[in-house]
Every structure is written in structure tokens, then in C-alpha cells.
C-alpha atoms as a PDB file:
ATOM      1  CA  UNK A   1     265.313  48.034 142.969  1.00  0.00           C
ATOM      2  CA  UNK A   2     263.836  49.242 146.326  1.00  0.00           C
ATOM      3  CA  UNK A   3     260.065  47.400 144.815  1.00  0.00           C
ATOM      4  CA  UNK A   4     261.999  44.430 144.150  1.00  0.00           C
ATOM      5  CA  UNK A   5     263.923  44.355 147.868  1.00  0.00           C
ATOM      6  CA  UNK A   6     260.554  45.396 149.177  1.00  0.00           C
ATOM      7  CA  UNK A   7     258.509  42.613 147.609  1.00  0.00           C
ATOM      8  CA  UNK A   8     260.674  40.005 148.119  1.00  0.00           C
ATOM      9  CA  UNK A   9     260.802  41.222 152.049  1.00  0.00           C
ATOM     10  CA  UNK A  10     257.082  41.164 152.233  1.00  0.00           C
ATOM     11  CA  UNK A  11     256.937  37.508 150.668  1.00  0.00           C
ATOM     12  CA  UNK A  12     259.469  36.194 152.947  1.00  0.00           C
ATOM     13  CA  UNK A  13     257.188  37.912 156.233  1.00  0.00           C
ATOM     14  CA  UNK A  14     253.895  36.927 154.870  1.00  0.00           C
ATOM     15  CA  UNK A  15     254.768  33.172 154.067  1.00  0.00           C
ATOM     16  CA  UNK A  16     256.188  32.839 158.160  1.00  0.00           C
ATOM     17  CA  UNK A  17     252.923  34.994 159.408  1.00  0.00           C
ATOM     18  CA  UNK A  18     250.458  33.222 157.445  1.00  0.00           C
ATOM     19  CA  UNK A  19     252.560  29.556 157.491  1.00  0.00           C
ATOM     20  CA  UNK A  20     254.332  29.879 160.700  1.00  0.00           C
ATOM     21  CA  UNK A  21     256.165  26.990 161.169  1.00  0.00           C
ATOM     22  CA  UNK A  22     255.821  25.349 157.810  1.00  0.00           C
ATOM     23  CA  UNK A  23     256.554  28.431 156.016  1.00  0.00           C
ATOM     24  CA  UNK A  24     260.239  28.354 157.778  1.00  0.00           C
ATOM     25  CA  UNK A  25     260.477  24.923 156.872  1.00  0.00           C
ATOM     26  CA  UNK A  26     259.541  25.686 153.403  1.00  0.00           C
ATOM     27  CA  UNK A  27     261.488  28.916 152.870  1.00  0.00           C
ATOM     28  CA  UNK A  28     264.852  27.228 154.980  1.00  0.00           C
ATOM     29  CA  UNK A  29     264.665  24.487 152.518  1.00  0.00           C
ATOM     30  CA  UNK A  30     264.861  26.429 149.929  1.00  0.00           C
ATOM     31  CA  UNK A  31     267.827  28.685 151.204  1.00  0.00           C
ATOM     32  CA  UNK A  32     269.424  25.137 151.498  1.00  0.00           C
ATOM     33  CA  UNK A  33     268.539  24.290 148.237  1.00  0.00           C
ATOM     34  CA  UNK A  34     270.811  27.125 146.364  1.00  0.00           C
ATOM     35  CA  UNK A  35     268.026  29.441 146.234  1.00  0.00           C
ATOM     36  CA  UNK A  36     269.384  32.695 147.819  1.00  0.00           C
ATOM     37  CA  UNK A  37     266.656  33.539 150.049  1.00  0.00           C
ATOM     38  CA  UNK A  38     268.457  35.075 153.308  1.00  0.00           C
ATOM     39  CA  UNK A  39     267.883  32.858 156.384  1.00  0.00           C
ATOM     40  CA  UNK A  40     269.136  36.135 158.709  1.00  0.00           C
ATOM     41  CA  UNK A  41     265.617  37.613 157.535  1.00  0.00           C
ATOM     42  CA  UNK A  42     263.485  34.749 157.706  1.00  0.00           C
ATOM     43  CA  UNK A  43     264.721  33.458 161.166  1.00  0.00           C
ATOM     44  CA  UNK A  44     264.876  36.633 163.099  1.00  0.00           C
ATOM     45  CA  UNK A  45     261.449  37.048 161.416  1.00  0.00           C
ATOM     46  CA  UNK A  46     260.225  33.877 163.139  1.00  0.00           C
ATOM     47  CA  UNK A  47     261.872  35.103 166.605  1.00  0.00           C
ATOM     48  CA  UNK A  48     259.908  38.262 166.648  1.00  0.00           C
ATOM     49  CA  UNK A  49     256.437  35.881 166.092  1.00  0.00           C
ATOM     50  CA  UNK A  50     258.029  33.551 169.275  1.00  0.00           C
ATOM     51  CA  UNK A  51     258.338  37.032 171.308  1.00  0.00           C
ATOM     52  CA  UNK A  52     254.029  38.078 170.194  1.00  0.00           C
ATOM     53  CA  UNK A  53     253.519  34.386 171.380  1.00  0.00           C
ATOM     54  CA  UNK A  54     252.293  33.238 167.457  1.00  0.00           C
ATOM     55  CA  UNK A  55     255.049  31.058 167.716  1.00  0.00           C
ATOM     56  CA  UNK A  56     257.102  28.321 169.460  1.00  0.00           C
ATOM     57  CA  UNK A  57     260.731  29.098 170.002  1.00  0.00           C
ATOM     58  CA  UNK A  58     261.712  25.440 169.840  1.00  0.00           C
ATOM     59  CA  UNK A  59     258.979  24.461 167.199  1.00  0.00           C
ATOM     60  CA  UNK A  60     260.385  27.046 164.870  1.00  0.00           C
ATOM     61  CA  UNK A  61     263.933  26.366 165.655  1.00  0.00           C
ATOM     62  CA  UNK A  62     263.364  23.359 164.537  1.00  0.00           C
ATOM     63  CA  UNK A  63     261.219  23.638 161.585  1.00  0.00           C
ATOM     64  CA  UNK A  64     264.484  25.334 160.404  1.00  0.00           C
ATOM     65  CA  UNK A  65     266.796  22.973 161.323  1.00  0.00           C
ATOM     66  CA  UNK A  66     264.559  20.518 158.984  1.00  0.00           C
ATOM     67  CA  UNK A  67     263.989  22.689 156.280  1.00  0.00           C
ATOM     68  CA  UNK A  68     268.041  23.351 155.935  1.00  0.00           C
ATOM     69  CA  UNK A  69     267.987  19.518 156.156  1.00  0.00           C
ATOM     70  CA  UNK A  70     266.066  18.356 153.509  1.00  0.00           C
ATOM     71  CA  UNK A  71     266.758  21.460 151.013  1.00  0.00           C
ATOM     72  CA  UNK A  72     270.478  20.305 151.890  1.00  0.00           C
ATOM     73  CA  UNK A  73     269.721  16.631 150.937  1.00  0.00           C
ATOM     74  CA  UNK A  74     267.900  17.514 147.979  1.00  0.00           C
ATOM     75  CA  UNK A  75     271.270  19.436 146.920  1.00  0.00           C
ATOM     76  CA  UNK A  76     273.311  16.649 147.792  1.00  0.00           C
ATOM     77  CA  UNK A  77     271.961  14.727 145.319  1.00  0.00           C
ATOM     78  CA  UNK A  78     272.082  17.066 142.717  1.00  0.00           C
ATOM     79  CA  UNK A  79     275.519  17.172 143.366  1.00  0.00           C
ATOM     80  CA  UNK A  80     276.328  13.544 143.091  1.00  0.00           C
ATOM     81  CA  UNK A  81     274.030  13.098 139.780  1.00  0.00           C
ATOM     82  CA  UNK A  82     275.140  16.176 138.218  1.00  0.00           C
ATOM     83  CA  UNK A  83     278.776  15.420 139.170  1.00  0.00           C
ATOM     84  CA  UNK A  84     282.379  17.752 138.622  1.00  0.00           C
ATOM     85  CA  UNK A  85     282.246  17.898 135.320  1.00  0.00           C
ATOM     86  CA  UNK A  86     278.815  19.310 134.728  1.00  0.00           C
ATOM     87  CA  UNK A  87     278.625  22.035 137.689  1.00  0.00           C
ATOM     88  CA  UNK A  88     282.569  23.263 136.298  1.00  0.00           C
ATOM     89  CA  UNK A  89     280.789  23.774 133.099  1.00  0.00           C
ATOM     90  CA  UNK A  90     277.678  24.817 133.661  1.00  0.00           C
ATOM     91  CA  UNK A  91     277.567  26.119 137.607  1.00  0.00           C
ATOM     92  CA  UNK A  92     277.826  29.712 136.763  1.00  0.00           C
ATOM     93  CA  UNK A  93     274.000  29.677 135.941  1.00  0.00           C
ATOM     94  CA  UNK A  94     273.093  28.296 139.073  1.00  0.00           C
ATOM     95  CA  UNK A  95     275.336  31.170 140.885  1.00  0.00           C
ATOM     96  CA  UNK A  96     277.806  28.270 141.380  1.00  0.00           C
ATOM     97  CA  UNK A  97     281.430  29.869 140.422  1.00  0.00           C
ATOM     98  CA  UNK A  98     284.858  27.188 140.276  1.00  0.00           C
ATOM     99  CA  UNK A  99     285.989  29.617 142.425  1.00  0.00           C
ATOM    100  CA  UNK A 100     283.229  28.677 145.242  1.00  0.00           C
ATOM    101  CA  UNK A 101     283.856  24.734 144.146  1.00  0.00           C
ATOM    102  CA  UNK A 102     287.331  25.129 145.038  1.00  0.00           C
ATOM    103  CA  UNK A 103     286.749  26.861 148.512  1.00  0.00           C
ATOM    104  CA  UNK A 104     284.648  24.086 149.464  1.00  0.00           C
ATOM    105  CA  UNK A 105     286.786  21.435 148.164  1.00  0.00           C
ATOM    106  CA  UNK A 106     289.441  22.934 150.962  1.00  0.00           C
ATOM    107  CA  UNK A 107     286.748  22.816 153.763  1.00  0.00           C
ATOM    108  CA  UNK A 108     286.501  19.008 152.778  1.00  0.00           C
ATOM    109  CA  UNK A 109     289.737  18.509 152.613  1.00  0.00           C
ATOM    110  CA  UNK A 110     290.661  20.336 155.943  1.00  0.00           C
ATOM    111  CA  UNK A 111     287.704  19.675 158.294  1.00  0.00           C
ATOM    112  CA  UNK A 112     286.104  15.978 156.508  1.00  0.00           C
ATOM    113  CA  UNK A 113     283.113  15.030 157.537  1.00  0.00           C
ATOM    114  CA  UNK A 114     282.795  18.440 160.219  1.00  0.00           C
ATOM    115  CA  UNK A 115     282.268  20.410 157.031  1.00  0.00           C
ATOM    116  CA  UNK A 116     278.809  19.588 156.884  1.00  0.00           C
ATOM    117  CA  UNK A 117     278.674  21.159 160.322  1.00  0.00           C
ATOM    118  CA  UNK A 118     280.923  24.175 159.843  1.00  0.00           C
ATOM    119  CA  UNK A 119     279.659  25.699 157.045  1.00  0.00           C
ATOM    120  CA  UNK A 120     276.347  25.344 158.500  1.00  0.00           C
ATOM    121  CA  UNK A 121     277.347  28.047 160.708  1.00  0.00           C
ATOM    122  CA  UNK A 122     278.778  30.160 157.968  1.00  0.00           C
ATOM    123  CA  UNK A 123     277.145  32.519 155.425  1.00  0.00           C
ATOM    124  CA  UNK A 124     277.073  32.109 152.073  1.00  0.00           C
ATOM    125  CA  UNK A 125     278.648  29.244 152.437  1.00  0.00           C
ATOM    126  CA  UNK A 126     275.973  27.469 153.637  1.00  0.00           C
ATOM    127  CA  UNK A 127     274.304  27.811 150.800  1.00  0.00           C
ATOM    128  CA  UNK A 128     276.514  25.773 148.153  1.00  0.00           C
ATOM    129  CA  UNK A 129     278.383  23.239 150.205  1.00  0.00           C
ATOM    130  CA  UNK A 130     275.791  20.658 149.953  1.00  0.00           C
ATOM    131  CA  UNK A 131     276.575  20.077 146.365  1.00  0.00           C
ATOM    132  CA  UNK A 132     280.086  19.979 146.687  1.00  0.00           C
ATOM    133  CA  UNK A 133     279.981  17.560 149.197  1.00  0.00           C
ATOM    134  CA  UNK A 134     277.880  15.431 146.895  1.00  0.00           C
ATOM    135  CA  UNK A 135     280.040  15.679 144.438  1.00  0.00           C
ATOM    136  CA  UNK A 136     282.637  14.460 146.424  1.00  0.00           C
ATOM    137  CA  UNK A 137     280.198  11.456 147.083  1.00  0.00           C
ATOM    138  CA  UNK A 138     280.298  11.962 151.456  1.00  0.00           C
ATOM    139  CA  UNK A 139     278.795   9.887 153.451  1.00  0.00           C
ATOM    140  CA  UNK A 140     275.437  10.816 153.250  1.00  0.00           C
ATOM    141  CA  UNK A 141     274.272   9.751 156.714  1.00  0.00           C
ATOM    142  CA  UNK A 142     276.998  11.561 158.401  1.00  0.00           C
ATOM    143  CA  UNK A 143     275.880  14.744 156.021  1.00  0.00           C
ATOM    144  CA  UNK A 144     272.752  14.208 156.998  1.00  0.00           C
ATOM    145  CA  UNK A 145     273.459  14.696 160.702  1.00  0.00           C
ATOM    146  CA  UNK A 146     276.285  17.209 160.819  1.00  0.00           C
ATOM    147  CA  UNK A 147     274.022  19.471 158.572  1.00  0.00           C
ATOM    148  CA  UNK A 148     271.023  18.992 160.916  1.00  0.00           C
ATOM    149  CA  UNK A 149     272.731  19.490 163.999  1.00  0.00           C
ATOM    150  CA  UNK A 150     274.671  22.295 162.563  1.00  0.00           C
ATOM    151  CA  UNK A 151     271.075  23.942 160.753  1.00  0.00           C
ATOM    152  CA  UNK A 152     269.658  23.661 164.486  1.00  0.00           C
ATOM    153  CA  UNK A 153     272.335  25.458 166.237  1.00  0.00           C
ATOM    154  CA  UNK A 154     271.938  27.847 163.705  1.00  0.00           C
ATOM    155  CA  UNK A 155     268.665  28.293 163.585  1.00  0.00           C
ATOM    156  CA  UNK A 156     268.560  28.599 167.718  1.00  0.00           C
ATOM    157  CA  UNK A 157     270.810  31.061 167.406  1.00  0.00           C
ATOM    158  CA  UNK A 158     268.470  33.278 164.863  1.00  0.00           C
ATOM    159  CA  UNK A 159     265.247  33.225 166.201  1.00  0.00           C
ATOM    160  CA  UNK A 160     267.019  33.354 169.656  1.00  0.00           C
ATOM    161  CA  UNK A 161     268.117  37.257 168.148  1.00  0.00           C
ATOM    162  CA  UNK A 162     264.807  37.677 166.990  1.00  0.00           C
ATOM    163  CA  UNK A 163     262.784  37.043 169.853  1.00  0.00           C
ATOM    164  CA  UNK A 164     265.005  39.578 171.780  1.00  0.00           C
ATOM    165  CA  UNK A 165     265.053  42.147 169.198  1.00  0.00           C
ATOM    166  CA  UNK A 166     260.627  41.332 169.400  1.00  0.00           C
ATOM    167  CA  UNK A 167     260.841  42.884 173.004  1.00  0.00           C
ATOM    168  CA  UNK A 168     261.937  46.212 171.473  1.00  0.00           C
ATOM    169  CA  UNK A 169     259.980  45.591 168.575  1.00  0.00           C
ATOM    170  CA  UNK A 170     258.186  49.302 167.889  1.00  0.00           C
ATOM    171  CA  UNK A 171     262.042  51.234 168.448  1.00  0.00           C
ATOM    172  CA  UNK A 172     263.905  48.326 166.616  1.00  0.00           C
ATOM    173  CA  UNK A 173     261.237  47.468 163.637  1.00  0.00           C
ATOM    174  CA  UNK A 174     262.996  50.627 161.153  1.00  0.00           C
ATOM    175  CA  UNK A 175     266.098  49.035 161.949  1.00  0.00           C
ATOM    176  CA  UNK A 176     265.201  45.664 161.263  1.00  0.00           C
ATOM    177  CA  UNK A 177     263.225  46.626 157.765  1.00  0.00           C
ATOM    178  CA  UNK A 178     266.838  48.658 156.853  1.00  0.00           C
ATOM    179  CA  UNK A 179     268.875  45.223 157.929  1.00  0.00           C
ATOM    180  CA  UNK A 180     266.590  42.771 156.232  1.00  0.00           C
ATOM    181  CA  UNK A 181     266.499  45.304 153.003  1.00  0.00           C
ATOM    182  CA  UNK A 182     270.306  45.692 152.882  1.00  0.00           C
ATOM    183  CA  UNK A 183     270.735  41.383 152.756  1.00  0.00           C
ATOM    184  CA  UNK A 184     268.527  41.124 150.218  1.00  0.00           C
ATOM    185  CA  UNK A 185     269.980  44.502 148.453  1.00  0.00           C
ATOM    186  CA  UNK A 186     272.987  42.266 148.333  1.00  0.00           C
ATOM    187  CA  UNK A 187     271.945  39.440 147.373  1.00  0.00           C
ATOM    188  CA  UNK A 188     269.909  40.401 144.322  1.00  0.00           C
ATOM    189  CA  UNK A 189     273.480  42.655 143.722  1.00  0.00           C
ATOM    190  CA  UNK A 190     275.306  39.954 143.883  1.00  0.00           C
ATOM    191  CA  UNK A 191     273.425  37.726 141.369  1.00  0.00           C
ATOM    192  CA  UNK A 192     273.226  40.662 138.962  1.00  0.00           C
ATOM    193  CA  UNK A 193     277.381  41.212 139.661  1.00  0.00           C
ATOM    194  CA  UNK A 194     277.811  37.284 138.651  1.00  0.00           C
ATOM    195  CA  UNK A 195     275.503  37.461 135.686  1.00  0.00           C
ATOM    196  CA  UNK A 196     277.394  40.184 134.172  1.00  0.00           C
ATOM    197  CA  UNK A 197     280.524  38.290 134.740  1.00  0.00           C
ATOM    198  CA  UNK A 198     279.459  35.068 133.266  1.00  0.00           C
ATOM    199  CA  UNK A 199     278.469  36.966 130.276  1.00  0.00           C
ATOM    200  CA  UNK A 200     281.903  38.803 129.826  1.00  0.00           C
ATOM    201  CA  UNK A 201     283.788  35.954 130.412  1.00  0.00           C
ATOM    202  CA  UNK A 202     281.607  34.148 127.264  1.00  0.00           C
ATOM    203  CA  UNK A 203     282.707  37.178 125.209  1.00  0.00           C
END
């Protein structure tokens, strides 16, 4: 488990350092796009590049904001051609749970069109809402723009931490490896935790 945390760590650090900006774009599009790569890692990751001066703090901020952007339009669309029925059924293999339909169908249904921006802001969250909301058949423009807006605030936010954090870099660096480690620890938990469930509930 610690190689697997480890390499997956290393691939998200050596695709920003080698990539920079297109490597967050590429990697944040993919978080978007229901592929649980942590965007507290790869941000805060980016910040500490703006505070060696590899990076631009705006540049970066924004080549996440995109990449959230156009991962979240690409799930969008899965959403609407894939539709209810098909995600109830067969969501569980894309980590997708009714449970996590429903709890975005109540965001909708409180906040509208602000959900786009809300969950933007929230973990996990973030990650699946873009297909609900396709589902639901939003209004794409005003997904489009909530989610960006929301991405880029979020995104600021990240690398912001990060580029502090890069000041203390040499003291803060074990901490950060421990931090980036447990998210993913979590993560690749948390997949493993769902698996097993699907499978018991098919028994």
C-alpha cells in the first residue's frame, strides 16, 4: 500500500514539475472528470513551484480553474447521454453510489444553478456533481461559468496554501509528504471500501 500511495504521489509531482502548467490542467481535468486524483496534492504542489519561482501564481491558478472546467464539461455530458437510469444501475463501477446521486439531487434542488459553484468549493463533492447536474439536463452555459468561477476560487485558494507552505519548505516538506500520503491513503481506501460493497450487495 505505502508503494502504491508513494507512486501515485510521485506521478502527481513529476507530471506538475516536468508539465508545469499543463500538467495542472491535465491532472485538474481529470479530478473533474471522476477520476479521484486529489486536487489538495496537486495544487499545493503547484504553490510550492510559484514560491521556487518555476511557476506563475496566477498562470497556475488558472490552468486549474480550466482543467476543473473542461474535465467538468466532459462529465456533464456523460451525464446527460448516459442519463438516470443507466448511472442508478450501473454507477457503482464508476465509484458513483445512489446514495451520492441523491445528495446532489438536494444541492440542485436547494441551491439551482449556485450548485455548480458550491460544490466547487467542496470535497468530494466536487468530484461527481457534474454528472448529476447533467443528468438533470442544467443549463449548460450557466454550468459552465459557476464551475469555472467556482474551480478558480478554488484553485487560488490551493496554490495560495502552497506557495506559503514553499517558504518553509525544508521544515514543512515531511509534513506535506505525510498530508499528501494520507489523501491518497484514503482515497485508494475508499475505492477498495466501495468495491467490496458493490460486490456484497451483488451477493
Amino acid at each position: 500500500m505505502n508503494y502504491i500511495v508513494e507512486l501515485l504521489s510521485g506521478l502527481i509531482t513529476s507530471a506538475i514539475s516536468d508539465y508545469g502548467n499543463l500538467g495542472v490542467l491535465v491532472l485538474m481535468a481529470s479530478e473533474s472528470a471522476n477520476i479521484p486524483i486529489p486536487s489538495e496534492v496537486i495544487l499545493t504542489y503547484a504553490g510550492f513551484l510559484v514560491s521556487k519561482g518555476s511557476l506563475n501564481f496566477h498562470a497556475v491558478a488558472f490552468a486549474g480553474a480550466l482543467g476543473c472546467l473542461l474535465g467538468s464539461q466532459l462529465s456533464y455530458y456523460l451525464g446527460v447521454v448516459l442519463g438516470r437510469p443507466f448511472l442508478l444501475k450501473y454507477g457503482k463501477w464508476l465509484l458513483i453510489s445512489t446514495k451520492d446521486i441523491e445528495m446532489a439531487d438536494r444541492f440542485i434542488n436547494k441551491y439551482g444553478d449556485l450548485t455548480s459553484f458550491i460544490s466547487r468549493l467542496l470535497p468530494v463533492v466536487r468530484t461527481f456533481i457534474s454528472l448529476v447536474v447533467g443528468i438533470s439536463k442544467g443549463n449548460f452555459l450557466k454550468f459552465s461559468f459557476y464551475s469555472f468561477i467556482g474551480s478558480w476560487i478554488w484553485s487560488y485558494l490551493l496554490v495560495f496554501v502552497g506557495m506559503k507552505l514553499g517558504d518553509n519548505w525544508d521544515s514543512i516538506k515531511p509534513w506535506w509528504d505525510k498530508f499528501s500520503g494520507l489523501i491518497i491513503l484514503v482515497i485508494i481506501l475508499g475505492i477498495v471500501w466501495h468495491i467490496v460493497r458493490v460486490f456484497q450487495k451483488k451477493r
